[in-house]
N, C-alpha and C. Protein backbone atom coordinates (compact mmCIF):
# COMPACT_ATOMS: atom_id res chain seq x y z
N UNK A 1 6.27 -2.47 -95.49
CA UNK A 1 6.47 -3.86 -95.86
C UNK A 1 5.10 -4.57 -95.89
N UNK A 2 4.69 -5.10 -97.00
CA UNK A 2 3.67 -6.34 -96.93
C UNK A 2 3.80 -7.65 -96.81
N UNK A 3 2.70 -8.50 -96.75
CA UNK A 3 2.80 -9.78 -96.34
C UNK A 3 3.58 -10.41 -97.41
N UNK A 4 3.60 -10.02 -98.35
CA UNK A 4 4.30 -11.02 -100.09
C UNK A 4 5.90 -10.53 -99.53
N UNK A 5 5.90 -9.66 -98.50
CA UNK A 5 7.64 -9.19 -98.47
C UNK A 5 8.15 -10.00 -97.88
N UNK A 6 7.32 -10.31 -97.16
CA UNK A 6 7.87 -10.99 -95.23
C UNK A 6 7.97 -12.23 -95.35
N UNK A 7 6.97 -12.78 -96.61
CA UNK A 7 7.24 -14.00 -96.86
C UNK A 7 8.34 -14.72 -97.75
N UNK A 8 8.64 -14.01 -98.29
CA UNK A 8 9.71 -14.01 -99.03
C UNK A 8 11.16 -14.07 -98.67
N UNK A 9 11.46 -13.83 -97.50
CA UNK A 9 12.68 -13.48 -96.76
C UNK A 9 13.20 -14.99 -96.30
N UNK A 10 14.26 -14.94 -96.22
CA UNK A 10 14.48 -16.60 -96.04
C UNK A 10 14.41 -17.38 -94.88
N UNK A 11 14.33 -16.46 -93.59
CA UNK A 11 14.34 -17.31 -92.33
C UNK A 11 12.70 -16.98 -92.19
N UNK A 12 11.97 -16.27 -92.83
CA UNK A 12 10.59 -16.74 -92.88
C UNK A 12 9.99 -18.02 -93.74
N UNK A 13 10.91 -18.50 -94.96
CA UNK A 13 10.39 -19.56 -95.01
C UNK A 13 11.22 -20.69 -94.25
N UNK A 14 12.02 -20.62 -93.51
CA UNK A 14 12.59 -22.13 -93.33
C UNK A 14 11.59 -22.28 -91.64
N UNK A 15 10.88 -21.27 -91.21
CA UNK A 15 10.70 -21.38 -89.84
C UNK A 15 8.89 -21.70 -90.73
N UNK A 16 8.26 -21.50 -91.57
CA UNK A 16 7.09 -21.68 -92.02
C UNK A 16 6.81 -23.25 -92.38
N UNK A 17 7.98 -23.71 -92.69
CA UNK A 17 8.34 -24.91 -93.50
C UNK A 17 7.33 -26.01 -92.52
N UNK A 18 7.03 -26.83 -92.99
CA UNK A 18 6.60 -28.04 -92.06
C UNK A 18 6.95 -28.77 -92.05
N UNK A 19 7.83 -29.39 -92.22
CA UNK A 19 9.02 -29.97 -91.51
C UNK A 19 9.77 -29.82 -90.38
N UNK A 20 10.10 -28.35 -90.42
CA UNK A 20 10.85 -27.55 -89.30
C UNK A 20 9.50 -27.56 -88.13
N UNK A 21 8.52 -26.91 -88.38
CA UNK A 21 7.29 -26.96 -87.85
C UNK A 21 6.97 -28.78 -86.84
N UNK A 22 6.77 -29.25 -87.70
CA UNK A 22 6.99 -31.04 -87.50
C UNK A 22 7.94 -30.92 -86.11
N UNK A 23 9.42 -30.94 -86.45
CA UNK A 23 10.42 -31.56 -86.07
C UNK A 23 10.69 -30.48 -84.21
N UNK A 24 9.56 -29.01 -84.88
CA UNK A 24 9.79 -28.36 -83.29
C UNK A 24 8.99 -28.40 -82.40
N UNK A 25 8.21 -29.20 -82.46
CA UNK A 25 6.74 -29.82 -82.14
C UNK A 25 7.07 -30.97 -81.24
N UNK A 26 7.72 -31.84 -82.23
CA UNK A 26 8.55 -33.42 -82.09
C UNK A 26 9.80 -33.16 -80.10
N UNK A 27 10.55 -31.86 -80.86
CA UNK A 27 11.41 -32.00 -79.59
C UNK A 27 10.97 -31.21 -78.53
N UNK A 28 9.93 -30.46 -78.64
CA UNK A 28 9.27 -29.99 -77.17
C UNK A 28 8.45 -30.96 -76.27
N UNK A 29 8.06 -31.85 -77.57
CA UNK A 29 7.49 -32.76 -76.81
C UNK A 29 8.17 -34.01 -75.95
N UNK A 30 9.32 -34.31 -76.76
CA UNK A 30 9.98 -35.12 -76.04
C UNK A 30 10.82 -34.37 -75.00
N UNK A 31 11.26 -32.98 -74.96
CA UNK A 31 11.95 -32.86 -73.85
C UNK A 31 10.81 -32.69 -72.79
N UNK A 32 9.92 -32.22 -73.08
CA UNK A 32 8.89 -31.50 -71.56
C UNK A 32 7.96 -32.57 -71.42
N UNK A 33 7.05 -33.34 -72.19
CA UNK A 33 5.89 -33.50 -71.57
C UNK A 33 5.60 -35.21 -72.14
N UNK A 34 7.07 -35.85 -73.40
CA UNK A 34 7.00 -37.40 -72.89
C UNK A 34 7.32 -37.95 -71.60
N UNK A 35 6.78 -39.48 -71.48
CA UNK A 35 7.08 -40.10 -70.48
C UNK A 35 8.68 -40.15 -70.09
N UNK A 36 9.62 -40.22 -71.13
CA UNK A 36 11.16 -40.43 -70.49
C UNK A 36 11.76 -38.91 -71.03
N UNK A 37 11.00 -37.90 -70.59
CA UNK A 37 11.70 -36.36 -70.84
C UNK A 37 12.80 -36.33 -70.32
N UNK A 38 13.22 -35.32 -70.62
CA UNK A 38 14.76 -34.96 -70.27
C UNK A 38 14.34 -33.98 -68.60
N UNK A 39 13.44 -33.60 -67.76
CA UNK A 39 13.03 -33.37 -66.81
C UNK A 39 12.57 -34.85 -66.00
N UNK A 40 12.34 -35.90 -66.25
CA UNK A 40 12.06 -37.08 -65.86
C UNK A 40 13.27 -37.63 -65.30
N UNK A 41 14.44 -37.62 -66.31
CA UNK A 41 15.57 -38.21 -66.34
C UNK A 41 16.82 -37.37 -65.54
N UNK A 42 16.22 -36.04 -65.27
CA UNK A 42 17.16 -35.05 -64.27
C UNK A 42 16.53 -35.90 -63.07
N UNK A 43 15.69 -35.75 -62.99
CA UNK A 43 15.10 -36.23 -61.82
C UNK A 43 15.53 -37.79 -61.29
N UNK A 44 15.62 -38.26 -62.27
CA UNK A 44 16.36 -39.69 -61.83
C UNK A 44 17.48 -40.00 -61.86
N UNK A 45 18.57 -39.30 -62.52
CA UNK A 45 19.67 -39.28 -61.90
C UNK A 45 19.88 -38.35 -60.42
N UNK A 46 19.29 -37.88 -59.99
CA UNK A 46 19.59 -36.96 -58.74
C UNK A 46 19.28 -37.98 -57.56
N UNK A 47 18.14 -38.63 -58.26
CA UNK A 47 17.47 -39.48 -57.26
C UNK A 47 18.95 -41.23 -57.44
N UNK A 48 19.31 -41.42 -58.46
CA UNK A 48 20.28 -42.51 -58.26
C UNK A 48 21.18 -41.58 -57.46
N UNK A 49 21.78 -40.93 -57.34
CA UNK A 49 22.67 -40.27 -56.54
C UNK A 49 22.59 -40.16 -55.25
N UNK A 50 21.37 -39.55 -54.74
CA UNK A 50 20.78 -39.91 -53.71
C UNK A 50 21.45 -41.79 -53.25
N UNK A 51 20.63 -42.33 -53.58
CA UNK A 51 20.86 -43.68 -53.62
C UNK A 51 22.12 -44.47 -53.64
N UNK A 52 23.40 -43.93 -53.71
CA UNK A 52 24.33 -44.32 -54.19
C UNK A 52 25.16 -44.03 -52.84
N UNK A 53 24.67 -42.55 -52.47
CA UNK A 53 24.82 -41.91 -51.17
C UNK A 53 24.79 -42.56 -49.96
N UNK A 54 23.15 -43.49 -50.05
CA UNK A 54 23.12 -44.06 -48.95
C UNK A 54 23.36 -45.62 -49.08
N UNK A 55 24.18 -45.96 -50.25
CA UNK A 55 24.67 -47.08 -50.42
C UNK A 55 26.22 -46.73 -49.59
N UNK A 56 26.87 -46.37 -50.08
CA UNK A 56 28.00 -46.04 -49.25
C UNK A 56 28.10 -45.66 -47.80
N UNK A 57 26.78 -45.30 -47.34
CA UNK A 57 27.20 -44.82 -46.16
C UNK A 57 27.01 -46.41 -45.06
N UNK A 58 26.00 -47.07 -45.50
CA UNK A 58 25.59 -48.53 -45.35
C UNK A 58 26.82 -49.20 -45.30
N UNK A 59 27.45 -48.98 -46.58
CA UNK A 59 28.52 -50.07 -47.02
C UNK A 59 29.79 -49.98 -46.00
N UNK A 60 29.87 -48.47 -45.32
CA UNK A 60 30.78 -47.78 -44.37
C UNK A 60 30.42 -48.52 -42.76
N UNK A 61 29.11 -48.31 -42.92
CA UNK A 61 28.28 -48.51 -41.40
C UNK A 61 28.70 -50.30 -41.31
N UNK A 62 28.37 -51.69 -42.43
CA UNK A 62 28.86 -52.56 -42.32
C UNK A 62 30.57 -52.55 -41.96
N UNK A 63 31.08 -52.46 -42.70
CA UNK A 63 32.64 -52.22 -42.23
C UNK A 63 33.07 -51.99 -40.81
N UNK A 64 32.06 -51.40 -40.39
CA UNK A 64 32.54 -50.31 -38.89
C UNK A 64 32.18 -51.61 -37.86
N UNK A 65 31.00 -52.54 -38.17
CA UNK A 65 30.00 -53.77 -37.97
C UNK A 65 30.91 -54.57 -37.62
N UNK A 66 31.22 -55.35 -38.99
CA UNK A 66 31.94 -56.34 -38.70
C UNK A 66 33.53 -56.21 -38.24
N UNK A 67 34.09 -54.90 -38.57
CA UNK A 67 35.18 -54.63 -37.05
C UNK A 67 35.03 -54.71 -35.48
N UNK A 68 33.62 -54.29 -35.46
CA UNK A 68 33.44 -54.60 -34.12
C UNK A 68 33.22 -56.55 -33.61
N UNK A 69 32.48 -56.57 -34.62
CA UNK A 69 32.27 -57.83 -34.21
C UNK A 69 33.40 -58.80 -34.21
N UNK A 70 34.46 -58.62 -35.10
CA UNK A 70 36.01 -59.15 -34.81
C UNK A 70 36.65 -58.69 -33.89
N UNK A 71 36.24 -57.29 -33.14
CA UNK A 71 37.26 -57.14 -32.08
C UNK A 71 35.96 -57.57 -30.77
N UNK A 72 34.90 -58.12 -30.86
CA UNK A 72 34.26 -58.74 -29.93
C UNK A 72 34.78 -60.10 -29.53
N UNK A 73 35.53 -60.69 -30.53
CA UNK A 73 35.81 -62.09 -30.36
C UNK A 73 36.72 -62.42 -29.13
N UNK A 74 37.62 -60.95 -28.45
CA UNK A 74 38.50 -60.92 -27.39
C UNK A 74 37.43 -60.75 -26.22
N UNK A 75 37.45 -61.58 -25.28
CA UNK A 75 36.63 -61.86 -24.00
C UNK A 75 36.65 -60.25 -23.59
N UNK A 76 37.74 -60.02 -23.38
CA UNK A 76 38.27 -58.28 -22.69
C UNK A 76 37.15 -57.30 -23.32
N UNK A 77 37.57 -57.42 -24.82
CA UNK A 77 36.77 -56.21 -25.49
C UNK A 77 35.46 -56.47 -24.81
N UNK A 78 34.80 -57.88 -25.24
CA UNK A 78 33.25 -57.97 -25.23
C UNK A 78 32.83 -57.26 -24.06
N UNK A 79 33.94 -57.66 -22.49
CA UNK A 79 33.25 -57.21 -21.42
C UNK A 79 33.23 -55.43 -21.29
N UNK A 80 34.37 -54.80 -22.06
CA UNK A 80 34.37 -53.26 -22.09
C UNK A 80 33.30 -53.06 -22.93
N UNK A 81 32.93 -53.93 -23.99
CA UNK A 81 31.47 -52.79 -24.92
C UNK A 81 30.44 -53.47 -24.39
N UNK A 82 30.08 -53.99 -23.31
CA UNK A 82 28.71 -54.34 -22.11
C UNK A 82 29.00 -53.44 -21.34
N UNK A 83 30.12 -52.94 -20.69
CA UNK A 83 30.17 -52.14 -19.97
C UNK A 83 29.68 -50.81 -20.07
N UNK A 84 30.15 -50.52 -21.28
CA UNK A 84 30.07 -49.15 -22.07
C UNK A 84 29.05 -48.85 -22.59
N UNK A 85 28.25 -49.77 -23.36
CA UNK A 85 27.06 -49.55 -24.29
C UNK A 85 25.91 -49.82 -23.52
N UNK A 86 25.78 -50.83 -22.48
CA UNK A 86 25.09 -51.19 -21.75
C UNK A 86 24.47 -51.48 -20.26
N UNK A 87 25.64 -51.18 -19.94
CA UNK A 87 26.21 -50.44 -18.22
C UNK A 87 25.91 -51.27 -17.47
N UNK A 88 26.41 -52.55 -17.78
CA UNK A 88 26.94 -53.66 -17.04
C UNK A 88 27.49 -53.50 -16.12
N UNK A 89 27.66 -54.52 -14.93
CA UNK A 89 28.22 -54.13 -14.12
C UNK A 89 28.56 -55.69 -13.44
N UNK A 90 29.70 -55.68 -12.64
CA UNK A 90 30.16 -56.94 -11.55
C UNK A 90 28.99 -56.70 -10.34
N UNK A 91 28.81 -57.85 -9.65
CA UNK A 91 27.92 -57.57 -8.35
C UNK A 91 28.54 -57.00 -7.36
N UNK A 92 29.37 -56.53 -7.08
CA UNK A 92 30.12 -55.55 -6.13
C UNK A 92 30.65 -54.29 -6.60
N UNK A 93 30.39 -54.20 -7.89
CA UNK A 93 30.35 -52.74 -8.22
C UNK A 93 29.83 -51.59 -8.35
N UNK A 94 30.26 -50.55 -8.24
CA UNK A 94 29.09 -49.41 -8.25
C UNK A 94 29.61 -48.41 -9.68
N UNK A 95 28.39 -48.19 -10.36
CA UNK A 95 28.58 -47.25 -11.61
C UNK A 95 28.06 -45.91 -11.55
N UNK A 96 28.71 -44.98 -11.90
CA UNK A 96 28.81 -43.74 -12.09
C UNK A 96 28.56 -42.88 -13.25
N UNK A 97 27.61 -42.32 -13.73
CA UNK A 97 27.51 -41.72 -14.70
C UNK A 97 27.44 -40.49 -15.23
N UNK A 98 28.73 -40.13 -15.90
CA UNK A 98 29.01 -38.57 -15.63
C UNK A 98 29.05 -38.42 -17.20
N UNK A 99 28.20 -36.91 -17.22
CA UNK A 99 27.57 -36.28 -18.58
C UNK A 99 28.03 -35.15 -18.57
N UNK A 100 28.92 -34.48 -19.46
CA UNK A 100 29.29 -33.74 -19.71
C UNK A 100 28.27 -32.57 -20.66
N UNK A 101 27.96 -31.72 -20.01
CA UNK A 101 27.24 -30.37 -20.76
C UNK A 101 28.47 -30.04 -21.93
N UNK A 102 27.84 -29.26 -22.97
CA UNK A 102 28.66 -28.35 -23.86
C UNK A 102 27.85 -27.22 -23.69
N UNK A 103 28.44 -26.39 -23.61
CA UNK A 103 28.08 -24.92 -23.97
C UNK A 103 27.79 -24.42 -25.62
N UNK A 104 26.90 -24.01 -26.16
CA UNK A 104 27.46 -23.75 -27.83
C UNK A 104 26.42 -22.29 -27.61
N UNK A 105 27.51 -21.29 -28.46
CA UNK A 105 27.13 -20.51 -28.60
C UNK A 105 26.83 -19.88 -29.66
């Protein structure tokens, strides 16, 4: 086979063409190495996701917040989560603090 053969064949000219040439130039560049590539934009949706993640867990952690702080409004509760969280105590009392080991194997 010679070069006048090879050229002649039809997926040698549509891949010679410059246009095609042009246009495969055009989308390597925009997927790999423009500013808003399609590797840019993986990357930023993973990263909104991320983000969305620790929006919810926030949005969970408030919730959990202001339940407490409505069940603080009962004198009782307030004095059990001083007790508990903070180891309050009456002046004639004595506190005890017992820690339980786990074993993990």
């Amino acid at each position: 086979m010679n070069l006048k053969s090879i050229q002649n064949k039809p997926v040698v000219k549509v891949i010679t063409n410059i246009y095609v040439i042009i246009l495969t130039i055009f989308v390597v560049w925009m997927l790999f190495f423009d500013e808003n590539s399609y590797l840019m934009h993986k990357e930023f949706n993973k990263e909104i996701k991320e983000l969305n993640t620790w929006i919810e867990y926030h949005k969970k952690k408030i919730a959990e917040d202001k339940q407490t702080i409505k069940n603080l409004q009962d004198s009782l509760e307030l004095e059990r989560f001083a007790r508990e969280k903070y180891l309050m105590k009456k002046k004639d009392e004595d506190i005890y603090i017992i820690e339980f080991d786990t074993i993990e194997k």
